[in-house]
C-alpha atoms as a PDB file:
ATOM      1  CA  UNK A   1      88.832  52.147  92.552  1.00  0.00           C
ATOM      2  CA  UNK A   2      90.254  55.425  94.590  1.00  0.00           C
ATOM      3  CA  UNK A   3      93.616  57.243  93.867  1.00  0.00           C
ATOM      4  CA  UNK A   4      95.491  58.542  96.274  1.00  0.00           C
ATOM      5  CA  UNK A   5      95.260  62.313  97.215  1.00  0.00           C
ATOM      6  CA  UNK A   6      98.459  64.611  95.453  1.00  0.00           C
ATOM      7  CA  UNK A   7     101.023  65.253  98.070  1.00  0.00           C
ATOM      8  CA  UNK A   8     103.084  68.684  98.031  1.00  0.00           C
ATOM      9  CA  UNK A   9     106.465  69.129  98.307  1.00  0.00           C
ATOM     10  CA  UNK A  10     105.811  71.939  99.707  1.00  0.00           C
ATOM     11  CA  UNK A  11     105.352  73.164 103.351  1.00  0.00           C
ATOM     12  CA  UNK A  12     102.174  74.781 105.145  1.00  0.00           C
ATOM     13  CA  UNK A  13     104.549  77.759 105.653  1.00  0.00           C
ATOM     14  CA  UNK A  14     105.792  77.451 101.875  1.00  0.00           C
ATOM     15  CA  UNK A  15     102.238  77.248 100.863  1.00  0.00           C
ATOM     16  CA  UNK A  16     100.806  79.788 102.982  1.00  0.00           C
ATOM     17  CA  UNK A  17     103.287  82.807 104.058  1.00  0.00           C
ATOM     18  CA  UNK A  18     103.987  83.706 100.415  1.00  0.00           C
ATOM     19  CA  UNK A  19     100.794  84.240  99.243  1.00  0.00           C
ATOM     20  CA  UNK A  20      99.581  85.994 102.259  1.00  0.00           C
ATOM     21  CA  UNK A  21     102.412  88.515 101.433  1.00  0.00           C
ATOM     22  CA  UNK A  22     101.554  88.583  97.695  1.00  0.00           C
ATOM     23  CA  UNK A  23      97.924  89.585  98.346  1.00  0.00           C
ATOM     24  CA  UNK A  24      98.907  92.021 100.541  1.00  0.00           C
ATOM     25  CA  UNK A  25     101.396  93.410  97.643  1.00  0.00           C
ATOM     26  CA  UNK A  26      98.924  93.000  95.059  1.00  0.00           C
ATOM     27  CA  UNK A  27      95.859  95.241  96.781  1.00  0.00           C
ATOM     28  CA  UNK A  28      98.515  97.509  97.908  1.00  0.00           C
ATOM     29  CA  UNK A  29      98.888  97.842  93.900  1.00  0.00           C
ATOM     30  CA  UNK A  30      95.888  97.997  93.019  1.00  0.00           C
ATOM     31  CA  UNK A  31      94.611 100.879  95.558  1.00  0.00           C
ATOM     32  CA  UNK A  32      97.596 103.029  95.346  1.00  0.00           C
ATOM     33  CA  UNK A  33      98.630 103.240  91.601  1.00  0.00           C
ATOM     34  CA  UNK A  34      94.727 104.745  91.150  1.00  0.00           C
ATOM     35  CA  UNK A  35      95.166 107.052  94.217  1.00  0.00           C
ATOM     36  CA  UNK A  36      98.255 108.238  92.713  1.00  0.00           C
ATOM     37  CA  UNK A  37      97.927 107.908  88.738  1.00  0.00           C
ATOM     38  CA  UNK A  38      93.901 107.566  88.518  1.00  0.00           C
ATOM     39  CA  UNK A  39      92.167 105.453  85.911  1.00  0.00           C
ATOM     40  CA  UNK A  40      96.104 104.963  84.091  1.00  0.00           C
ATOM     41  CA  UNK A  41      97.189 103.751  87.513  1.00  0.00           C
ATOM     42  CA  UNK A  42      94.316 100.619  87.480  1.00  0.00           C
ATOM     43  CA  UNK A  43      95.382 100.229  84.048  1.00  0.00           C
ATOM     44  CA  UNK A  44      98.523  99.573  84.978  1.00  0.00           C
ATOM     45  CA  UNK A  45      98.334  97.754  88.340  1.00  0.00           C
ATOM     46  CA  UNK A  46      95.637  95.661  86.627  1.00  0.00           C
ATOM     47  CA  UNK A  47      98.188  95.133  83.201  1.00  0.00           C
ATOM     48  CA  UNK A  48     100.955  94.228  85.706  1.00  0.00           C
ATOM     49  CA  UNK A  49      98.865  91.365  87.671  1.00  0.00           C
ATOM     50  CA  UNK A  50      97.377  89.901  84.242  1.00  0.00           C
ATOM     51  CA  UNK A  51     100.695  89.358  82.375  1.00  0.00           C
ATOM     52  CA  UNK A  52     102.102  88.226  85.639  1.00  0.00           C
ATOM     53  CA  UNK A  53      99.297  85.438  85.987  1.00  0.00           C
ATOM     54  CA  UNK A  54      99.728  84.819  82.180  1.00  0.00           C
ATOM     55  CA  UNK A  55     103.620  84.153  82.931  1.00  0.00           C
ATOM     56  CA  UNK A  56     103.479  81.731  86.006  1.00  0.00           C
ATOM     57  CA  UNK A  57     100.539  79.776  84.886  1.00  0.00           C
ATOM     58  CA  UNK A  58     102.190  78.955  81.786  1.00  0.00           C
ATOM     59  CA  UNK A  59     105.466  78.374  83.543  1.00  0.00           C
ATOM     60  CA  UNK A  60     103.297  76.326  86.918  1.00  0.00           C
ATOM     61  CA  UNK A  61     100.896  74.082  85.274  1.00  0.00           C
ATOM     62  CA  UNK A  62     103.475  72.896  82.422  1.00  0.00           C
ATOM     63  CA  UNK A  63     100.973  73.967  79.803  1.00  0.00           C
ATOM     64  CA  UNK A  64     101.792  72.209  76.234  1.00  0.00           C
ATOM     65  CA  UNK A  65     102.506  74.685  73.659  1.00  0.00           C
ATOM     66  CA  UNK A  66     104.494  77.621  76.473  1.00  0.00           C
ATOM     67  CA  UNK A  67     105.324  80.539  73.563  1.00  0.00           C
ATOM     68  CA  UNK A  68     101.635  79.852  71.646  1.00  0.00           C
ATOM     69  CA  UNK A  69     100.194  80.089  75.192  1.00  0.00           C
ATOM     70  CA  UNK A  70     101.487  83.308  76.806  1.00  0.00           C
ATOM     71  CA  UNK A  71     101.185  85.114  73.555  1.00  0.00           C
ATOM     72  CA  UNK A  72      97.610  84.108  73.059  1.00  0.00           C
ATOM     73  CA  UNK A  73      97.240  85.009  76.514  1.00  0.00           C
ATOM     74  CA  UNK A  74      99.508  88.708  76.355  1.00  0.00           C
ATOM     75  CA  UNK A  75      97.052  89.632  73.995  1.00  0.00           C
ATOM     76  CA  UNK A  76      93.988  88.424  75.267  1.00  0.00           C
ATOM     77  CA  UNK A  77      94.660  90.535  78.497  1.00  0.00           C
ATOM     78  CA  UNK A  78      95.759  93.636  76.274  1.00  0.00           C
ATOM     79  CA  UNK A  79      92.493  93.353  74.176  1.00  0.00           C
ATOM     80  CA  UNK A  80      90.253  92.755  77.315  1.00  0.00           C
ATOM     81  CA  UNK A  81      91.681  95.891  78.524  1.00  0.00           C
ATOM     82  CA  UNK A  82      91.191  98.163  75.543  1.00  0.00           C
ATOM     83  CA  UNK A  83      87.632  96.793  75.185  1.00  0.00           C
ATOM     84  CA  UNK A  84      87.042  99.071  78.219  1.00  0.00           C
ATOM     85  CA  UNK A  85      89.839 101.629  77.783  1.00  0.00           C
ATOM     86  CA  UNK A  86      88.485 102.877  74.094  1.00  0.00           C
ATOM     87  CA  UNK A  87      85.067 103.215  74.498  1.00  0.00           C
ATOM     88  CA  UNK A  88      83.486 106.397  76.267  1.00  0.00           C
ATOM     89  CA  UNK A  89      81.013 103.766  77.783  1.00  0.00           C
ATOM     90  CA  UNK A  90      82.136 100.807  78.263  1.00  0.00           C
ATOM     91  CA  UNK A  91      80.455  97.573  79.447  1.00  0.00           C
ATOM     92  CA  UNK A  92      81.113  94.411  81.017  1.00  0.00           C
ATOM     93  CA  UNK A  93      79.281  92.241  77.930  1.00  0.00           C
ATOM     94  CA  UNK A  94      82.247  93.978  75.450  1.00  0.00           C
ATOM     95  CA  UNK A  95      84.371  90.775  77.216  1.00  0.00           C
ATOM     96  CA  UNK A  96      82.603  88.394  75.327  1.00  0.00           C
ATOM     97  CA  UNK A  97      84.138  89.313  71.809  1.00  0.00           C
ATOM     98  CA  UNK A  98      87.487  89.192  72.996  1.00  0.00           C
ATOM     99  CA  UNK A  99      86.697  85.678  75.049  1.00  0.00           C
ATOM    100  CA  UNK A 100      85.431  84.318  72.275  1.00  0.00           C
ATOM    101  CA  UNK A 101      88.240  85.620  69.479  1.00  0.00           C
ATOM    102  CA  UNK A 102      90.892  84.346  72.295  1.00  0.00           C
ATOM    103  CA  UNK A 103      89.205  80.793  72.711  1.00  0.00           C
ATOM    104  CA  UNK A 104      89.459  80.311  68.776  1.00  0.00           C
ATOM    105  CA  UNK A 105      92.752  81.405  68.934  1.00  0.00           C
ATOM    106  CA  UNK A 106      93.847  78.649  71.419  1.00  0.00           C
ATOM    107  CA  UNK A 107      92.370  76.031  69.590  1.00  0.00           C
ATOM    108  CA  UNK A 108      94.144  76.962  66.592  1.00  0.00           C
ATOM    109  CA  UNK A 109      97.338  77.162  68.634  1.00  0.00           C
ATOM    110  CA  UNK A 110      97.066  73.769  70.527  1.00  0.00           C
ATOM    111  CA  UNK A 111      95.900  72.030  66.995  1.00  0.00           C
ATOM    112  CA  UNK A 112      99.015  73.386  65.617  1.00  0.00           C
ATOM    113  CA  UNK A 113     101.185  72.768  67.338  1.00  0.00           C
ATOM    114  CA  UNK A 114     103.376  69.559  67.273  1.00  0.00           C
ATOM    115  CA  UNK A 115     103.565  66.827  68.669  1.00  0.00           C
ATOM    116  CA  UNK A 116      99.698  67.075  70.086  1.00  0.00           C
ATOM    117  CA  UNK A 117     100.011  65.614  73.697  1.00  0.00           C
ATOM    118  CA  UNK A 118      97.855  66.300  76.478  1.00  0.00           C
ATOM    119  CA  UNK A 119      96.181  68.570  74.174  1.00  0.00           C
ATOM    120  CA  UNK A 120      92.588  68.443  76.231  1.00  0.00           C
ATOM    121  CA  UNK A 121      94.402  69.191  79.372  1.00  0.00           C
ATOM    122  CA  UNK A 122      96.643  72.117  78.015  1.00  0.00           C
ATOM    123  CA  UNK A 123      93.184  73.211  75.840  1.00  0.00           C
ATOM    124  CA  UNK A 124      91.242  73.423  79.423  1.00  0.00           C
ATOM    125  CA  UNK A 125      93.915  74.440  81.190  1.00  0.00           C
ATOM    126  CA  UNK A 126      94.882  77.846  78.807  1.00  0.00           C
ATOM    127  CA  UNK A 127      90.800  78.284  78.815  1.00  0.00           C
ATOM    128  CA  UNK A 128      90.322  79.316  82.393  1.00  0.00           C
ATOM    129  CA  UNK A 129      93.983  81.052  81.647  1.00  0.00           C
ATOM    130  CA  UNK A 130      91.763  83.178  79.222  1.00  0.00           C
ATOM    131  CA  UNK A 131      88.555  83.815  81.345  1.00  0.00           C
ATOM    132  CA  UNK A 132      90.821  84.916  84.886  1.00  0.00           C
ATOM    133  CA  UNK A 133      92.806  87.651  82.513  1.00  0.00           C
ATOM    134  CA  UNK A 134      89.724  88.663  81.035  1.00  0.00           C
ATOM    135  CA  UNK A 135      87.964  88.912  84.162  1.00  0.00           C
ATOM    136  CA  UNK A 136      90.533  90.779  85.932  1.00  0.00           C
ATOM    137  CA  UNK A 137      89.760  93.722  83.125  1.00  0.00           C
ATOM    138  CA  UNK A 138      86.726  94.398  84.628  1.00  0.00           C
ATOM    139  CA  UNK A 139      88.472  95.798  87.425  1.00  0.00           C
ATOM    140  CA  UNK A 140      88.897  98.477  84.839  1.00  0.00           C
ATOM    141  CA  UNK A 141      84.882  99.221  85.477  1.00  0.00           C
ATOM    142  CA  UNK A 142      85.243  99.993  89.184  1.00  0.00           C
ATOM    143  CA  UNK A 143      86.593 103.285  89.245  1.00  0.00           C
ATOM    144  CA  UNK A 144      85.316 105.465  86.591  1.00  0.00           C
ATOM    145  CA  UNK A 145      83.066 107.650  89.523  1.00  0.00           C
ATOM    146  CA  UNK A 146      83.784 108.541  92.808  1.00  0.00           C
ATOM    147  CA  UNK A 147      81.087 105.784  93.849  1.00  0.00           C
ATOM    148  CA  UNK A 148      82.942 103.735  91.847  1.00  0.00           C
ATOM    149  CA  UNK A 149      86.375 104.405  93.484  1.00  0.00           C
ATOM    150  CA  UNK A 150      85.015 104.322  96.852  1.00  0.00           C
ATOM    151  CA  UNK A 151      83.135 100.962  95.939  1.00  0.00           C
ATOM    152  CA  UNK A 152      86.289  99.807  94.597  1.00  0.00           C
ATOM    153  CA  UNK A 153      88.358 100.279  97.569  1.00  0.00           C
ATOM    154  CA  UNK A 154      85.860  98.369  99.875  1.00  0.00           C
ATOM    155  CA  UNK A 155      85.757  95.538  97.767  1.00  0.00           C
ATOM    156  CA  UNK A 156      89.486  95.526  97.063  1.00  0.00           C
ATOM    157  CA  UNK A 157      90.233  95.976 101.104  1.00  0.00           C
ATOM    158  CA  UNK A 158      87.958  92.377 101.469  1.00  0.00           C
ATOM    159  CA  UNK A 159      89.234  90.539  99.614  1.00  0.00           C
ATOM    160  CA  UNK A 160      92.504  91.299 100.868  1.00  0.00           C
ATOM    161  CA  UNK A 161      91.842  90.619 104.058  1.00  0.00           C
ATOM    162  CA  UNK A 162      89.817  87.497 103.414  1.00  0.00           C
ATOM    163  CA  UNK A 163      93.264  85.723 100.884  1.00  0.00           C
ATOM    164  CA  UNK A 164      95.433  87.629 103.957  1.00  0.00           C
ATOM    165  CA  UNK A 165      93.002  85.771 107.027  1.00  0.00           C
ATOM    166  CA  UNK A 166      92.457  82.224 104.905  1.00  0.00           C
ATOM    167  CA  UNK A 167      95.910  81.599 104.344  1.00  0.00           C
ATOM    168  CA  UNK A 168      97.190  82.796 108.323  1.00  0.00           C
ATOM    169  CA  UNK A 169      94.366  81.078 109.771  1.00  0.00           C
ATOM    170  CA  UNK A 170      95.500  77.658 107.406  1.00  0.00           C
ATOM    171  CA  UNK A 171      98.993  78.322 108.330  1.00  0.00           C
ATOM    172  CA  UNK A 172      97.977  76.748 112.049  1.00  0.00           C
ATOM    173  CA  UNK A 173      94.684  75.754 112.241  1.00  0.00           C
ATOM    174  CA  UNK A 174      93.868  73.940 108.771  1.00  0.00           C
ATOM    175  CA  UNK A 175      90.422  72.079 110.338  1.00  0.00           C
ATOM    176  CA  UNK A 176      88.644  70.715 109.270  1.00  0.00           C
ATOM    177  CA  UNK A 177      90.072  69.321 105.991  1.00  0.00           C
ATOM    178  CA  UNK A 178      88.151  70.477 102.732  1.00  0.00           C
ATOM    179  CA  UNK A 179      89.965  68.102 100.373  1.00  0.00           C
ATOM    180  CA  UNK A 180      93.015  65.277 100.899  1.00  0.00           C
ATOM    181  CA  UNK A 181      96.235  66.692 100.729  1.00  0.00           C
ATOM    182  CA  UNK A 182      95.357  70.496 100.274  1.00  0.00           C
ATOM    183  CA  UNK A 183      95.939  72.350 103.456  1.00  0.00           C
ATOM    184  CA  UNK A 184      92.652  74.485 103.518  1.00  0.00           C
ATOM    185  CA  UNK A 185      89.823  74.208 106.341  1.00  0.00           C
ATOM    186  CA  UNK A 186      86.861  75.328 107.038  1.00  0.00           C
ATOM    187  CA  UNK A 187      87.645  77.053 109.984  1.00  0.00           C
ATOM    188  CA  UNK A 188      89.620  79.457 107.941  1.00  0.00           C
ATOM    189  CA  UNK A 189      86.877  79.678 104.960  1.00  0.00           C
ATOM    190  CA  UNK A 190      84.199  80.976 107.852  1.00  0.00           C
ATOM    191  CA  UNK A 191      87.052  83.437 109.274  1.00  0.00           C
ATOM    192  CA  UNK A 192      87.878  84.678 106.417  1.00  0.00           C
ATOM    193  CA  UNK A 193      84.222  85.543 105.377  1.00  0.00           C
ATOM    194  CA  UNK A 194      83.881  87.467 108.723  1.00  0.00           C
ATOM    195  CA  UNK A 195      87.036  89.514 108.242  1.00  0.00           C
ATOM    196  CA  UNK A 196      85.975  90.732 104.574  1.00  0.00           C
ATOM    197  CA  UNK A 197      82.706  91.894 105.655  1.00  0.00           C
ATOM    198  CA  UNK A 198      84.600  93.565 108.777  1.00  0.00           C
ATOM    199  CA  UNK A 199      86.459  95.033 106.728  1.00  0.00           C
ATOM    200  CA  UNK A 200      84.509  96.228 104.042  1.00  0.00           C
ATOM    201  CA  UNK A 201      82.114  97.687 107.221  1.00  0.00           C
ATOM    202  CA  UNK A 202      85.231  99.712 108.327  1.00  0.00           C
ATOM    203  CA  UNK A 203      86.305 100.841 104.932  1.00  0.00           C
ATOM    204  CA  UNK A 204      82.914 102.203 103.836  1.00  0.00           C
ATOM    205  CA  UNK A 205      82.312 104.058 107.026  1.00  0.00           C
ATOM    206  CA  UNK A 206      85.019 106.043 105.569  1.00  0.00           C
ATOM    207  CA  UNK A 207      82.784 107.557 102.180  1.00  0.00           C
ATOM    208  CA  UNK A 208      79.366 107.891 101.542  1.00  0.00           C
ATOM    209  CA  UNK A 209      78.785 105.220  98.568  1.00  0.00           C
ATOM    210  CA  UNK A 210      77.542 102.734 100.775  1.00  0.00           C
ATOM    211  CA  UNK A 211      75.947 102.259 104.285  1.00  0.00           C
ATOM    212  CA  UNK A 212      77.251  99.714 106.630  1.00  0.00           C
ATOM    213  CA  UNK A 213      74.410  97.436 105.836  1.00  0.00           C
ATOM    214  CA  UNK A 214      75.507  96.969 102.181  1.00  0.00           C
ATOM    215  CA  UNK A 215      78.864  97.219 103.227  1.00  0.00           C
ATOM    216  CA  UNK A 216      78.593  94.027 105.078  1.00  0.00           C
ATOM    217  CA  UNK A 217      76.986  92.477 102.021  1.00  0.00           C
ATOM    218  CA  UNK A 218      79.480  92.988  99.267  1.00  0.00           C
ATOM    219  CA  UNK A 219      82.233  92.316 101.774  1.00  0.00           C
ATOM    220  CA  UNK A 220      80.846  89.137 102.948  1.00  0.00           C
ATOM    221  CA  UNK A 221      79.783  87.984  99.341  1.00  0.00           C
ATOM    222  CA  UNK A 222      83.293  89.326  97.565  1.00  0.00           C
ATOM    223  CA  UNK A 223      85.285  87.318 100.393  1.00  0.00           C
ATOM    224  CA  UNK A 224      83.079  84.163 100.170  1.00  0.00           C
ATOM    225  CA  UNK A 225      84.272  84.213  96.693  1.00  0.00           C
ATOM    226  CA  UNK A 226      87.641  85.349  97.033  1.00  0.00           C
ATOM    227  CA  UNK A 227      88.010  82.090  99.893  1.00  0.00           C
ATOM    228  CA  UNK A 228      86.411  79.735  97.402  1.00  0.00           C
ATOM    229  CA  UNK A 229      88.817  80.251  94.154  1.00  0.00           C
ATOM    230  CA  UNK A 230      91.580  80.278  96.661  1.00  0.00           C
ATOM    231  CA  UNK A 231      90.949  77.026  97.918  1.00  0.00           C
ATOM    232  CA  UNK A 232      90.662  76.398  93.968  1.00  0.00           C
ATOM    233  CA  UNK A 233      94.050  77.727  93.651  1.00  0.00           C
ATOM    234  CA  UNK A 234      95.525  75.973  96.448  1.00  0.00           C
ATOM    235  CA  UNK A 235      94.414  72.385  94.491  1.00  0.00           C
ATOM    236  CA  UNK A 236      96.446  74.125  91.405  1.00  0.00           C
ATOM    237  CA  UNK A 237      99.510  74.502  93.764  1.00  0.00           C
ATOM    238  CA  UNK A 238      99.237  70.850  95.491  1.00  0.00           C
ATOM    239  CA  UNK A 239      99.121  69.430  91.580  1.00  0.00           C
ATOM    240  CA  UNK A 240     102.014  71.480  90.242  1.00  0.00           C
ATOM    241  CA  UNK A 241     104.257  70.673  93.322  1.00  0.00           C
ATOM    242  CA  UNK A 242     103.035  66.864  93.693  1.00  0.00           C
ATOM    243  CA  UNK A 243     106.128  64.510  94.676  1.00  0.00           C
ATOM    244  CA  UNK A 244     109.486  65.041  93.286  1.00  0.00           C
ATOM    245  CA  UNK A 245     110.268  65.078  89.241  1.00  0.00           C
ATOM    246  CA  UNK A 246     114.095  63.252  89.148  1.00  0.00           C
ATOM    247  CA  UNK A 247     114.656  65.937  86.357  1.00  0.00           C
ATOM    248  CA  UNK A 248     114.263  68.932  87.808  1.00  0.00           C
ATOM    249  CA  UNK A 249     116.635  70.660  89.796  1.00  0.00           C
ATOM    250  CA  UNK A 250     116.535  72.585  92.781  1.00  0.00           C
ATOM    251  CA  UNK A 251     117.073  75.464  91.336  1.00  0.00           C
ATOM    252  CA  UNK A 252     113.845  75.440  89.168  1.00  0.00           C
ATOM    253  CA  UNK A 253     111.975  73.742  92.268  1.00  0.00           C
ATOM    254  CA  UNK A 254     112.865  77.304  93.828  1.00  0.00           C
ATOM    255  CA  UNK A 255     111.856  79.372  91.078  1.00  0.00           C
ATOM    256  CA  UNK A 256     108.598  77.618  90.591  1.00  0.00           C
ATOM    257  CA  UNK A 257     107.701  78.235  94.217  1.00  0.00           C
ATOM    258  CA  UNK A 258     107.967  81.564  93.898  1.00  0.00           C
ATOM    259  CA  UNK A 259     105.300  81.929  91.104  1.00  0.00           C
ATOM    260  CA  UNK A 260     102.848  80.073  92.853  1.00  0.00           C
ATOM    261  CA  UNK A 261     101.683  83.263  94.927  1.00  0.00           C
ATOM    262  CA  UNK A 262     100.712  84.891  91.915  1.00  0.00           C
ATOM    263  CA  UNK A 263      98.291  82.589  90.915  1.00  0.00           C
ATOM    264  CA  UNK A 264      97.068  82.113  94.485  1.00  0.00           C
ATOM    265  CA  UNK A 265      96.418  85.732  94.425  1.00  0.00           C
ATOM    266  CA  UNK A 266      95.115  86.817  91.133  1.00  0.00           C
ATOM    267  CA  UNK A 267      92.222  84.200  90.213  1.00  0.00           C
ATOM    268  CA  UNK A 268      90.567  85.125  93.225  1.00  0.00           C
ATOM    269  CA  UNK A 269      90.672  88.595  92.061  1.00  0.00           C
ATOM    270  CA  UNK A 270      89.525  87.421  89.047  1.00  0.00           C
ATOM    271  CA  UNK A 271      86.927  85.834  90.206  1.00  0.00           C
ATOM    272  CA  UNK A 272      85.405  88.624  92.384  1.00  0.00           C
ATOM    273  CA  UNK A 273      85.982  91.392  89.766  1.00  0.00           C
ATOM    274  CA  UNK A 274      82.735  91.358  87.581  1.00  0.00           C
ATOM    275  CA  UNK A 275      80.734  89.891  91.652  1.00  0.00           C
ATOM    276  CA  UNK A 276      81.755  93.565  92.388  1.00  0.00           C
ATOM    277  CA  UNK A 277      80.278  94.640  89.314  1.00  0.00           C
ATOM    278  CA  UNK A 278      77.160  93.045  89.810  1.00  0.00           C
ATOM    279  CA  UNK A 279      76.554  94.212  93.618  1.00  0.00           C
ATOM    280  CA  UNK A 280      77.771  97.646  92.379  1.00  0.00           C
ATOM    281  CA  UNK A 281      74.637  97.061  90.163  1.00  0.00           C
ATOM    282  CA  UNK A 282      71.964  95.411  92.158  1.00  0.00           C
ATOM    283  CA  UNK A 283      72.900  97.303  95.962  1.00  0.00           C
END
């Protein structure tokens, strides 16, 4: 027995244009505040994106238990970012306490609270709420050296281009389907590959941290991630926008749309932060 595929009510443009423009907005954020502010610039931009992906998944996926939820979630991106603020040498394993502290702390919350419905689904859902804003912290780890900054900016400038590419190329060319009723091809998975790694050559031929060889490899690798989470992201959009709910108005139908970008945006950044970590590491 097969259930039909979730339709939006939203448009390709609807779907598409605004989160083009937010990734453009949110690299622009996070490679100018450093330039300007240094390391309390990335604190910042990265602060900024992780309380704003706290907010509209809470507000997008209809998690059970909203107030419990963002402030389990406030602090779990506050403590993530401390745990590599504080220290004089900081590492990437220092996550795993404040993962692990947060997860208790949402079971506690979602057993608490009353009544319990949908309590798996809201449990899951504020559990990969946890791991993006925790992952997003290690784009705290990118900048601390000149490599580092320079490293930073190529990977940032990828996947950029690969969210900015993916979701153009979708716009008018969303072929061959990857899943019913999400409007995300292959055609623009493959593109968008090519245009991080393009990128990322262009960027680095700009410092000295890396050659073009590796340049090509962490762009390619950080945009084949970035297009993979966002065609995760897209499946979050299609379910929080499937048919029409009778009770909610069109005012609130607006207001939703315009979260959706964030989370379009920044779990594909969350997902390639500690990637970058690990090519800065192993290339």
């Amino acid at each position: 027995m097969t259930s039909a595929a979730p339709t939006s009510r939203l448009t390709a443009r609807e779907h598409h244009l605004p989160a083009a423009a937010f990734a453009v907005l949110a690299v622009a954020l996070l490679v100018g505040l450093p330039e300007v502010l240094g390391q309390t610039g990335r604190l910042a931009a990265v602060l900024v994106l992780q309380l704003g992906l706290v907010l509209c998944w809470a507000l997008v996926t209809g998690v059970q238990g909203f107030a419990g939820s963002l402030a389990v979630g406030a602090g779990a991106a506050v403590a993530a970012d401390l745990a590599f603020v504080l220290p004089e040498e900081p590492e990437l394993g220092d996550l795993l306490a404040v993962i692990g502290l947060g997860f208790l702390a949402l079971v506690l919350q979602q057993m608490l609270r009353r009544p319990r419905s949908e309590l798996v689904a809201s449990l899951s859902l504020s559990v990969l709420l946890l791991v993006a804003v925790a992952s997003l912290a290690a784009l705290l780890l990118l900048g601390r050296t000149d490599a580092g900054s320079e490293r930073a900016l190529v990977a940032l400038l990828a996947v950029g281009a690969a969210l900015l590419v993916g979701h153009l190329v979708d716009l008018v060319l969303p072929r061959p389907h990857l899943a019913d009723g999400v409007p995300r091809g292959l055609v623009a998975v493959v593109l968008a590959v090519l245009a991080g790694a393009a990128v990322a050559f262009v960027a680095a031929g700009a410092g000295d941290a890396l050659d073009g060889e590796r340049a090509l490899v962490h762009g390619g690798v950080v945009a084949g991630v970035a297009a993979l989470t966002a065609l995760v992201a897209s499946y979050v959009v299609v379910e929080a926008t499937a048919g029409d709910d009778p009770d909610e108005t069109a005012g609130e139908q607006n207001v939703s749309r315009w979260l959706l970008p964030v989370i379009q945006v920044a779990l594909p950044l969350a997902a390639c932060a500690p990637v970058v970590l690990a090519l800065q590491a192993t290339l």
